[in-house]
C-alpha atoms as a PDB file:
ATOM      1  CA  UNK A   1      25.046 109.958  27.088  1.00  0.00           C
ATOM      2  CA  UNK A   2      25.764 113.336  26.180  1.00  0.00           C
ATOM      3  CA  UNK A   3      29.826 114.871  25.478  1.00  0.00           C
ATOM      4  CA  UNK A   4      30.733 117.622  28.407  1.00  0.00           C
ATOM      5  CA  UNK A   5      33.506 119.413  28.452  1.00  0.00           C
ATOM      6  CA  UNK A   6      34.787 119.458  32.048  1.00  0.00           C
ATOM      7  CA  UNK A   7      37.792 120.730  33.436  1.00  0.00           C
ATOM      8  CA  UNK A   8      40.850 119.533  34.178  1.00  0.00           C
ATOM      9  CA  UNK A   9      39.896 120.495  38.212  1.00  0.00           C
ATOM     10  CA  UNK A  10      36.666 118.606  37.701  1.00  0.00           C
ATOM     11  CA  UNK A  11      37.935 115.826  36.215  1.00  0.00           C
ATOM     12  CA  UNK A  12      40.105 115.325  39.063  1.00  0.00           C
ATOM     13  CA  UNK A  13      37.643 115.535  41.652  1.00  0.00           C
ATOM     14  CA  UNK A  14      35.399 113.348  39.867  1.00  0.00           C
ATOM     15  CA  UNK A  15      38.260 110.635  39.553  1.00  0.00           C
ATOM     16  CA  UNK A  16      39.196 111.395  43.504  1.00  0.00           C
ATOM     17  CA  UNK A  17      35.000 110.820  44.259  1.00  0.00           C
ATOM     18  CA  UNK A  18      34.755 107.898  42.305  1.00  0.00           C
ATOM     19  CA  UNK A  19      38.222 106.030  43.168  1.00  0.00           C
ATOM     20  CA  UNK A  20      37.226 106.458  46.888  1.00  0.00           C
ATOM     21  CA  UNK A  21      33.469 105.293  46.305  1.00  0.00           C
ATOM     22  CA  UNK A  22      35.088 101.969  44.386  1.00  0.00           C
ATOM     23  CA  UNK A  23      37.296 101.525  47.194  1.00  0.00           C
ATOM     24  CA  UNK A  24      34.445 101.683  49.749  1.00  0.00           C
ATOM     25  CA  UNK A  25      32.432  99.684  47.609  1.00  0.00           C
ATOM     26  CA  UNK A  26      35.464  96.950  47.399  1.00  0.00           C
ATOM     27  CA  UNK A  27      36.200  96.507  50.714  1.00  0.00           C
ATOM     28  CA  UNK A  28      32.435  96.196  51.519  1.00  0.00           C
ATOM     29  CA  UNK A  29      32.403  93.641  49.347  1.00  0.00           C
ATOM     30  CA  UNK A  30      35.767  91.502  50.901  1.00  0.00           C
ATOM     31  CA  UNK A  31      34.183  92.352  54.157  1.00  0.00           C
ATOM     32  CA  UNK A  32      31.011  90.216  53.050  1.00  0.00           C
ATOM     33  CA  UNK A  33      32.084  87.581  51.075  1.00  0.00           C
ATOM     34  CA  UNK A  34      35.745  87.333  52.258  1.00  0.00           C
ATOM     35  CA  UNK A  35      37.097  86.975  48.691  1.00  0.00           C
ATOM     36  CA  UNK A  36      40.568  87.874  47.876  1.00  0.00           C
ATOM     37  CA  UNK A  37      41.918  91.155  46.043  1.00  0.00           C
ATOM     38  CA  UNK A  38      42.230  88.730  43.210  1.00  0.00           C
ATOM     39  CA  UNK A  39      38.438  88.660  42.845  1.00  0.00           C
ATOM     40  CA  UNK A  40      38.046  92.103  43.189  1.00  0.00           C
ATOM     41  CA  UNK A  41      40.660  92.415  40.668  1.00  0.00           C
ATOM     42  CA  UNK A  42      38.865  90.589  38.191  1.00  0.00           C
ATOM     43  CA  UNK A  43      35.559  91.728  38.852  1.00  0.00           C
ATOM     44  CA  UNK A  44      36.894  95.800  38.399  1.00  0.00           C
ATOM     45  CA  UNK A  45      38.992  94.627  35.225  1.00  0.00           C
ATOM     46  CA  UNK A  46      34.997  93.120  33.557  1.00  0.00           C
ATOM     47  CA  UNK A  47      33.256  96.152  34.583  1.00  0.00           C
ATOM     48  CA  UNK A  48      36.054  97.827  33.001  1.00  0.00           C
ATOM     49  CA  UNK A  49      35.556  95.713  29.629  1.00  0.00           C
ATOM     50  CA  UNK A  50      31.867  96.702  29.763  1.00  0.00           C
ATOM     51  CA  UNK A  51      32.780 100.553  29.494  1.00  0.00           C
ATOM     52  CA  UNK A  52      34.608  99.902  27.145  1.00  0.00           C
ATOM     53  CA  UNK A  53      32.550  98.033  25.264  1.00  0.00           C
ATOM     54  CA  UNK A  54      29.507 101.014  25.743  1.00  0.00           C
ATOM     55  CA  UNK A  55      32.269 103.285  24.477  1.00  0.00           C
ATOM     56  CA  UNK A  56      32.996 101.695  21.286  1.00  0.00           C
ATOM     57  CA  UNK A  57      29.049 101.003  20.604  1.00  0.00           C
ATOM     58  CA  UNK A  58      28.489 104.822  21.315  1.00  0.00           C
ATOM     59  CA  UNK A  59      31.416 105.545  18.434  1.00  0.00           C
ATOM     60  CA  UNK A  60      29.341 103.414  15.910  1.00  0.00           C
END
């Protein structure tokens, strides 16, 4: 993926868009499965790691 320089106004709004779309996302999830916010937890935390993990192969 290509490097863009954003600003610090579109940063924001891109971490407001995407922390509400995760939240959606989450609680659509608990409402199916009925799993606790410890699931959730863990499941944010390994898609997380797997950013991560893209960022460091990307630095290689």
């Amino acid at each position: 993926m290509s490097q863009t320089e954003y600003t610090e106004d579109q940063l924001s709004e891109m971490r407001e868009d995407a922390f509400v779309n995760i939240k959606e996302a989450c609680k659509r999830l608990q409402e199916r499965t009925m799993c606790g916010n410890e699931v959730v937890i863990k499941m944010l935390n390994e898609v997380s790691q797997f950013y991560l993990n893209q960022n460091e192969k990307n630095k290689l």
